[in-house]
PDB file of N, CA and C in Angstrom:
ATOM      1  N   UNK A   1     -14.566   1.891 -13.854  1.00  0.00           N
ATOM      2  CA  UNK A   1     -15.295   1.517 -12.656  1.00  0.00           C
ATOM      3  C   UNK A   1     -16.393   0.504 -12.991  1.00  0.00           C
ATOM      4  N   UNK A   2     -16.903   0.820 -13.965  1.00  0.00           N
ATOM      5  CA  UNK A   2     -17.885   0.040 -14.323  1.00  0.00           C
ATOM      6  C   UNK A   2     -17.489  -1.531 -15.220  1.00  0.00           C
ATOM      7  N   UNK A   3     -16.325  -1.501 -15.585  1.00  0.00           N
ATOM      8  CA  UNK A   3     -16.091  -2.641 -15.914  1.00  0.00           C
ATOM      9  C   UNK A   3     -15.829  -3.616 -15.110  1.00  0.00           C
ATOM     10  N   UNK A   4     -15.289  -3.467 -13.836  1.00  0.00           N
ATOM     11  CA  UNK A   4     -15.265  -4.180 -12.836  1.00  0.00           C
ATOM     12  C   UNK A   4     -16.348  -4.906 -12.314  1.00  0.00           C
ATOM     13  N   UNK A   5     -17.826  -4.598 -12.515  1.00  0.00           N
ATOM     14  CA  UNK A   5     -18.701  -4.679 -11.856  1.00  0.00           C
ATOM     15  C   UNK A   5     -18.999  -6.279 -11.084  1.00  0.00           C
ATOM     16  N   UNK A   6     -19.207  -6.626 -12.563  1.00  0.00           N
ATOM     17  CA  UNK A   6     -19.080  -8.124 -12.918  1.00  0.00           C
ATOM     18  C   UNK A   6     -18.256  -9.207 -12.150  1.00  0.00           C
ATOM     19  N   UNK A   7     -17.104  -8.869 -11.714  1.00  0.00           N
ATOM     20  CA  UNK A   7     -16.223 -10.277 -11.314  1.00  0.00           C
ATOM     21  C   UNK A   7     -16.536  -9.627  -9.760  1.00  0.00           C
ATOM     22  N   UNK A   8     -16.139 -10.813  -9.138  1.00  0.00           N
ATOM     23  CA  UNK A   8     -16.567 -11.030  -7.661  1.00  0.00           C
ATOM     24  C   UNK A   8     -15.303 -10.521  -6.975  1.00  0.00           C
ATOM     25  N   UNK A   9     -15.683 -10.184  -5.758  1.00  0.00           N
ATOM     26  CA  UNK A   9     -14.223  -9.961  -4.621  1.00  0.00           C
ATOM     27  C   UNK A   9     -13.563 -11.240  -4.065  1.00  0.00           C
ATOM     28  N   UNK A  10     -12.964 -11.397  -3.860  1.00  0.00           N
ATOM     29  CA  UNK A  10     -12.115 -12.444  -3.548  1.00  0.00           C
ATOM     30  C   UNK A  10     -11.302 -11.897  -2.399  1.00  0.00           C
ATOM     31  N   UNK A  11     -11.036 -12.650  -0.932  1.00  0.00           N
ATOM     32  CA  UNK A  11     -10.275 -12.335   0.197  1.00  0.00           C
ATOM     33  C   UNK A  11     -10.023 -13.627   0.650  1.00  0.00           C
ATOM     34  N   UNK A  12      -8.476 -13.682   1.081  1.00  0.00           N
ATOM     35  CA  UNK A  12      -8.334 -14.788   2.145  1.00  0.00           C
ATOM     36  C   UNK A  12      -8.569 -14.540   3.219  1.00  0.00           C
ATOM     37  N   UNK A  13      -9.114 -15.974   3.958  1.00  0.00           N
ATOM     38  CA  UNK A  13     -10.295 -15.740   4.827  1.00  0.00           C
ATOM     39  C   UNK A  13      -9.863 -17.412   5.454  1.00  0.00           C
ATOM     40  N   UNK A  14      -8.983 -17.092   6.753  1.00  0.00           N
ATOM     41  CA  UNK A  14      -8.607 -18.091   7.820  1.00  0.00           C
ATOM     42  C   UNK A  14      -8.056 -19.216   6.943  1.00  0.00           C
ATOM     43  N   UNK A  15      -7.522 -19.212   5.460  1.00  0.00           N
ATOM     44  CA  UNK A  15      -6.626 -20.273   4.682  1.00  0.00           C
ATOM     45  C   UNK A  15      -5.643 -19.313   3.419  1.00  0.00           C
ATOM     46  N   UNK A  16      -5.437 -20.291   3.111  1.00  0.00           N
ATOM     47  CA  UNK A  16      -4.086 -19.602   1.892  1.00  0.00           C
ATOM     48  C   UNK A  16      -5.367 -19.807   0.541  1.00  0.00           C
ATOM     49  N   UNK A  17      -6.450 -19.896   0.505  1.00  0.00           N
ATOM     50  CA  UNK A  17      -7.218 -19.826  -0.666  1.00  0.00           C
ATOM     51  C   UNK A  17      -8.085 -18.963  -0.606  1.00  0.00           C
ATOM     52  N   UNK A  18      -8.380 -18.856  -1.855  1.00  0.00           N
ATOM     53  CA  UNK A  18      -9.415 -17.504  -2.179  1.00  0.00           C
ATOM     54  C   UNK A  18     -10.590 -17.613  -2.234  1.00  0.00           C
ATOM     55  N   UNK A  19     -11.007 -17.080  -1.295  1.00  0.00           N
ATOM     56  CA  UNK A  19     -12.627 -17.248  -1.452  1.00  0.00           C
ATOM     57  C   UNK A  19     -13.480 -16.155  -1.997  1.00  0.00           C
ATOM     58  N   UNK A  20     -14.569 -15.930  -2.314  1.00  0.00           N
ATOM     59  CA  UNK A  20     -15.575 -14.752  -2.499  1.00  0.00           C
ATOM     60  C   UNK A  20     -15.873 -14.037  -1.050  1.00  0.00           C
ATOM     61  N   UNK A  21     -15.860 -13.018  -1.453  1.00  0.00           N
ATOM     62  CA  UNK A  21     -16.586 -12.278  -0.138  1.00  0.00           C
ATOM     63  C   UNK A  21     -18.120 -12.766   0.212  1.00  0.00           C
ATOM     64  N   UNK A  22     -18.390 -13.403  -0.419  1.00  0.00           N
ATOM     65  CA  UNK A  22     -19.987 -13.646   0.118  1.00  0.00           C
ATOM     66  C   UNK A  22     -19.833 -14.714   0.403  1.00  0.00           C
ATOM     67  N   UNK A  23     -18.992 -15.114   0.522  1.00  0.00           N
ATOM     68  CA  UNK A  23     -19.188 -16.527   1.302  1.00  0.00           C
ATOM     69  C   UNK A  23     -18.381 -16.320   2.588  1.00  0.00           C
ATOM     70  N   UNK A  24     -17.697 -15.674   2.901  1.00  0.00           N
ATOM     71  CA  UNK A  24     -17.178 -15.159   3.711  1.00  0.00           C
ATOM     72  C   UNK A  24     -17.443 -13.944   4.733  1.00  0.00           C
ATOM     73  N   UNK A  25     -18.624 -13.760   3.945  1.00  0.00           N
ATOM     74  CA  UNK A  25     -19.119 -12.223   4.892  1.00  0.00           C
ATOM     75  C   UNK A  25     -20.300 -12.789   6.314  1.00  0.00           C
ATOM     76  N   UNK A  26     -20.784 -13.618   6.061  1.00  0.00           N
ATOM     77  CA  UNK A  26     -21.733 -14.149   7.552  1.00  0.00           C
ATOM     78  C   UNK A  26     -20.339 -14.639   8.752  1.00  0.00           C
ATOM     79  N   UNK A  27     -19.572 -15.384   8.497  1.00  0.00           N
ATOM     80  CA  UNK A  27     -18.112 -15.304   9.510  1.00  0.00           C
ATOM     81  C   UNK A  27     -17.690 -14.516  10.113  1.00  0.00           C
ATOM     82  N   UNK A  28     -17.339 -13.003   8.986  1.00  0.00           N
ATOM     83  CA  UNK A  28     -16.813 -12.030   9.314  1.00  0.00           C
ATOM     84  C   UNK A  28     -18.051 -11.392  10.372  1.00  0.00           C
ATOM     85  N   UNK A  29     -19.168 -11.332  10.067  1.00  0.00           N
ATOM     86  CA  UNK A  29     -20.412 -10.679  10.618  1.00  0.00           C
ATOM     87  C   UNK A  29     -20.502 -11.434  12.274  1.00  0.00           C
ATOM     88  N   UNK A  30     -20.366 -12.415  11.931  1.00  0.00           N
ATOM     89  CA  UNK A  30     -19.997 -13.325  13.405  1.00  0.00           C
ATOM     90  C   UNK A  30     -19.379 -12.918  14.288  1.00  0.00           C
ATOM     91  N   UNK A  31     -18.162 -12.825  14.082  1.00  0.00           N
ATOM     92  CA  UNK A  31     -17.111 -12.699  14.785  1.00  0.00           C
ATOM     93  C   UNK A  31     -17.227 -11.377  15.045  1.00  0.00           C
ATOM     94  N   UNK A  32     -17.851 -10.481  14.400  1.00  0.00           N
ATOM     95  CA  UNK A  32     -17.793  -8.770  14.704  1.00  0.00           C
ATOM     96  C   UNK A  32     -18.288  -8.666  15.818  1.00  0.00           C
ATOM     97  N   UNK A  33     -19.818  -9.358  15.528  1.00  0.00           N
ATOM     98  CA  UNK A  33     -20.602  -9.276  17.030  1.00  0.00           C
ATOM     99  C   UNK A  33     -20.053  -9.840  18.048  1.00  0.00           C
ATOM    100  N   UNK A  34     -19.297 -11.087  17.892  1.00  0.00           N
ATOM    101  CA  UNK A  34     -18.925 -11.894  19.264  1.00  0.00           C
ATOM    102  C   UNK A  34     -17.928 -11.194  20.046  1.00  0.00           C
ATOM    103  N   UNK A  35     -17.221 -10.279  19.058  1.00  0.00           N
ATOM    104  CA  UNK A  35     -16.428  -9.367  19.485  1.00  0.00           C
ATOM    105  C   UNK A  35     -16.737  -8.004  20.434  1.00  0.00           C
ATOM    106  N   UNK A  36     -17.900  -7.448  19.937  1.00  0.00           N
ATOM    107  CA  UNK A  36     -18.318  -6.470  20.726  1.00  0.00           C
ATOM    108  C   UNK A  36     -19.078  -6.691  22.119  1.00  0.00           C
ATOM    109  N   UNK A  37     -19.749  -8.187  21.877  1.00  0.00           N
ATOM    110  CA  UNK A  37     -20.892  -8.362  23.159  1.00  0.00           C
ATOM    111  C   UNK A  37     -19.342  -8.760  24.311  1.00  0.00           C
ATOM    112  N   UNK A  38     -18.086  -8.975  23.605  1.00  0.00           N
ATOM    113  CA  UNK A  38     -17.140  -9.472  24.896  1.00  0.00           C
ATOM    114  C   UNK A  38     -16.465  -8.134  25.680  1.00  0.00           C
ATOM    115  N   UNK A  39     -16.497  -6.964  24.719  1.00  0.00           N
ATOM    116  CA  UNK A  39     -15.831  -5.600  24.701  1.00  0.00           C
ATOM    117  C   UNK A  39     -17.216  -4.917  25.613  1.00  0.00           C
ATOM    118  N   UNK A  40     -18.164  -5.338  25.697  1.00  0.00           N
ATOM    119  CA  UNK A  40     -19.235  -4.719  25.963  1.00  0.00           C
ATOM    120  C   UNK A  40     -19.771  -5.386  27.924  1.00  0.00           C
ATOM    121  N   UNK A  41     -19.354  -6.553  27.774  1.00  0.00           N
ATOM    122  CA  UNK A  41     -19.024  -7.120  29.094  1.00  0.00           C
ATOM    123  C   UNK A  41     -18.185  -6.711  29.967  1.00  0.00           C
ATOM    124  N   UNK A  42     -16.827  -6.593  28.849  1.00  0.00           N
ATOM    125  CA  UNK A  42     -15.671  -6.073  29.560  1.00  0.00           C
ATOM    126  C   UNK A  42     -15.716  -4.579  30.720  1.00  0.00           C
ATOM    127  N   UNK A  43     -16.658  -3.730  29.694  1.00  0.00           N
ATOM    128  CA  UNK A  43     -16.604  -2.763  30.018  1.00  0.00           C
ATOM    129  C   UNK A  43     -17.665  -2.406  31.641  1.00  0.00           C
ATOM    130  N   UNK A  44     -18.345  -3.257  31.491  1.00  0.00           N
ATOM    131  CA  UNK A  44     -19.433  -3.326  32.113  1.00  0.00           C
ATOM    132  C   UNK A  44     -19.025  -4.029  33.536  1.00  0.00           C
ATOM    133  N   UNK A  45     -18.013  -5.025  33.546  1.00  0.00           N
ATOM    134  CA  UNK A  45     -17.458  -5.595  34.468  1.00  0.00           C
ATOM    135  C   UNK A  45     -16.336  -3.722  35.364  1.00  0.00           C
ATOM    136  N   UNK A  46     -15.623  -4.023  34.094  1.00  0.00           N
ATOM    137  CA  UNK A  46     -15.606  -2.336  34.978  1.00  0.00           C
ATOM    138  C   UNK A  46     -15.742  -1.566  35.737  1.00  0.00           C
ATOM    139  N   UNK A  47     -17.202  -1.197  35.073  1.00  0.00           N
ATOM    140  CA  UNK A  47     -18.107  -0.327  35.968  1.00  0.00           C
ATOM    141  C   UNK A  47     -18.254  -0.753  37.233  1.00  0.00           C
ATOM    142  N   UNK A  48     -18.737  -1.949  36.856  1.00  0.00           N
ATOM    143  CA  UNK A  48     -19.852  -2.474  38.056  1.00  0.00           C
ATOM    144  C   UNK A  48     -18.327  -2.424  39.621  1.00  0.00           C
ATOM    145  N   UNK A  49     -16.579  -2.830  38.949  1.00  0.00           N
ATOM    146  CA  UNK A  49     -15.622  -3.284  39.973  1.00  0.00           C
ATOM    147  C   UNK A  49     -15.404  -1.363  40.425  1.00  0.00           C
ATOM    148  N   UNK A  50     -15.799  -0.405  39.448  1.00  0.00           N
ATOM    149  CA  UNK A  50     -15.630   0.877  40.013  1.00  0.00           C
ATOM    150  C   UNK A  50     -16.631   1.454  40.918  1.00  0.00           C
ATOM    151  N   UNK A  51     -17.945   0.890  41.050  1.00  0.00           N
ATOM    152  CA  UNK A  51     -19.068   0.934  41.966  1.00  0.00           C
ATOM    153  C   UNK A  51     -18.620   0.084  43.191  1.00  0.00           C
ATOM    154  N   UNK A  52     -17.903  -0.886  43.423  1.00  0.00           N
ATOM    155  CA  UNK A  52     -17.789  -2.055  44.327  1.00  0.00           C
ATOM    156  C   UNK A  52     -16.751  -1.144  45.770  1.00  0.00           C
ATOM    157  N   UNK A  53     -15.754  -0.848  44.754  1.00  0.00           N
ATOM    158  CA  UNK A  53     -15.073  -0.085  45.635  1.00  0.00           C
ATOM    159  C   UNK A  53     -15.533   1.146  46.557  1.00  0.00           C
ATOM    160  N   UNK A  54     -14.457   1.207  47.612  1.00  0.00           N
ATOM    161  CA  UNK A  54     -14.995   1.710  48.741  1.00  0.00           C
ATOM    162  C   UNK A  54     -14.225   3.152  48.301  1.00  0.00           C
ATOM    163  N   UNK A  55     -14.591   4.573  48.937  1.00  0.00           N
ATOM    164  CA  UNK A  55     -13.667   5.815  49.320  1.00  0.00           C
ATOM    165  C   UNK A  55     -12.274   5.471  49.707  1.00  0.00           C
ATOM    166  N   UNK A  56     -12.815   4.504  50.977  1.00  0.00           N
ATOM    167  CA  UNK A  56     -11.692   4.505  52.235  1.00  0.00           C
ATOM    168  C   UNK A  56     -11.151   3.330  52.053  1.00  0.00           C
ATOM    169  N   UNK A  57     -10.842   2.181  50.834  1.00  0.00           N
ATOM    170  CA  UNK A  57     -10.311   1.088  50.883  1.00  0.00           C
ATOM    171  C   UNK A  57      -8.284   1.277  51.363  1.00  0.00           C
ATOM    172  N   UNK A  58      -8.283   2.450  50.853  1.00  0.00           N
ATOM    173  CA  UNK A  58      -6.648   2.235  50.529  1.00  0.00           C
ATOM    174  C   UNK A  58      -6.226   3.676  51.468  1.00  0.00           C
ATOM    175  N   UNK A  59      -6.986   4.297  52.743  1.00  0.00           N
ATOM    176  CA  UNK A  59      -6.701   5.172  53.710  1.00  0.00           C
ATOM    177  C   UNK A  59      -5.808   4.814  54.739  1.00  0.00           C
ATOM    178  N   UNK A  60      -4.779   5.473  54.324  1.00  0.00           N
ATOM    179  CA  UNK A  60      -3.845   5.132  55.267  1.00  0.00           C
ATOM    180  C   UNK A  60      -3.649   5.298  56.811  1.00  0.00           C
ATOM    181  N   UNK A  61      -4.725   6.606  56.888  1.00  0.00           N
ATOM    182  CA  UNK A  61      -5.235   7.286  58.458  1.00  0.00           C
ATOM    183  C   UNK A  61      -5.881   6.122  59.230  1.00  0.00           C
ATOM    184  N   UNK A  62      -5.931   4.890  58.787  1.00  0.00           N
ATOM    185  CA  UNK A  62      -6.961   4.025  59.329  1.00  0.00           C
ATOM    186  C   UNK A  62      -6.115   3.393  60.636  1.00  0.00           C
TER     187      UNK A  62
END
């Protein structure tokens, strides 16, 4: 375990070459967030279209 310590991680990262994880980890960190604030809208759009609606939109007694 400990011999490993030393050499760097390496991941492909949007090409066929190898990069370090640290050069690659502010991207990944990027995209995490841009990801959640859209999942986080999504959800919220949701809500707000499950508040909009009526009881009686789809009453057929009408």
């Amino acid at each position: 375990m400990f011999n490993s310590m030393n050499s760097t991680l390496t991941v492909y990262f949007f090409s066929n070459s190898m990069k370090k994880f640290s050069t690659v980890y502010m991207p990944i960190l990027f995209f995490w967030m841009v990801e959640w604030v859209l999942l986080l809208l999504y959800i919220q759009s949701l809500f707000r279209d499950l508040k909009r609606q009526d009881a009686t939109k789809f009453d057929l007694d009408k």
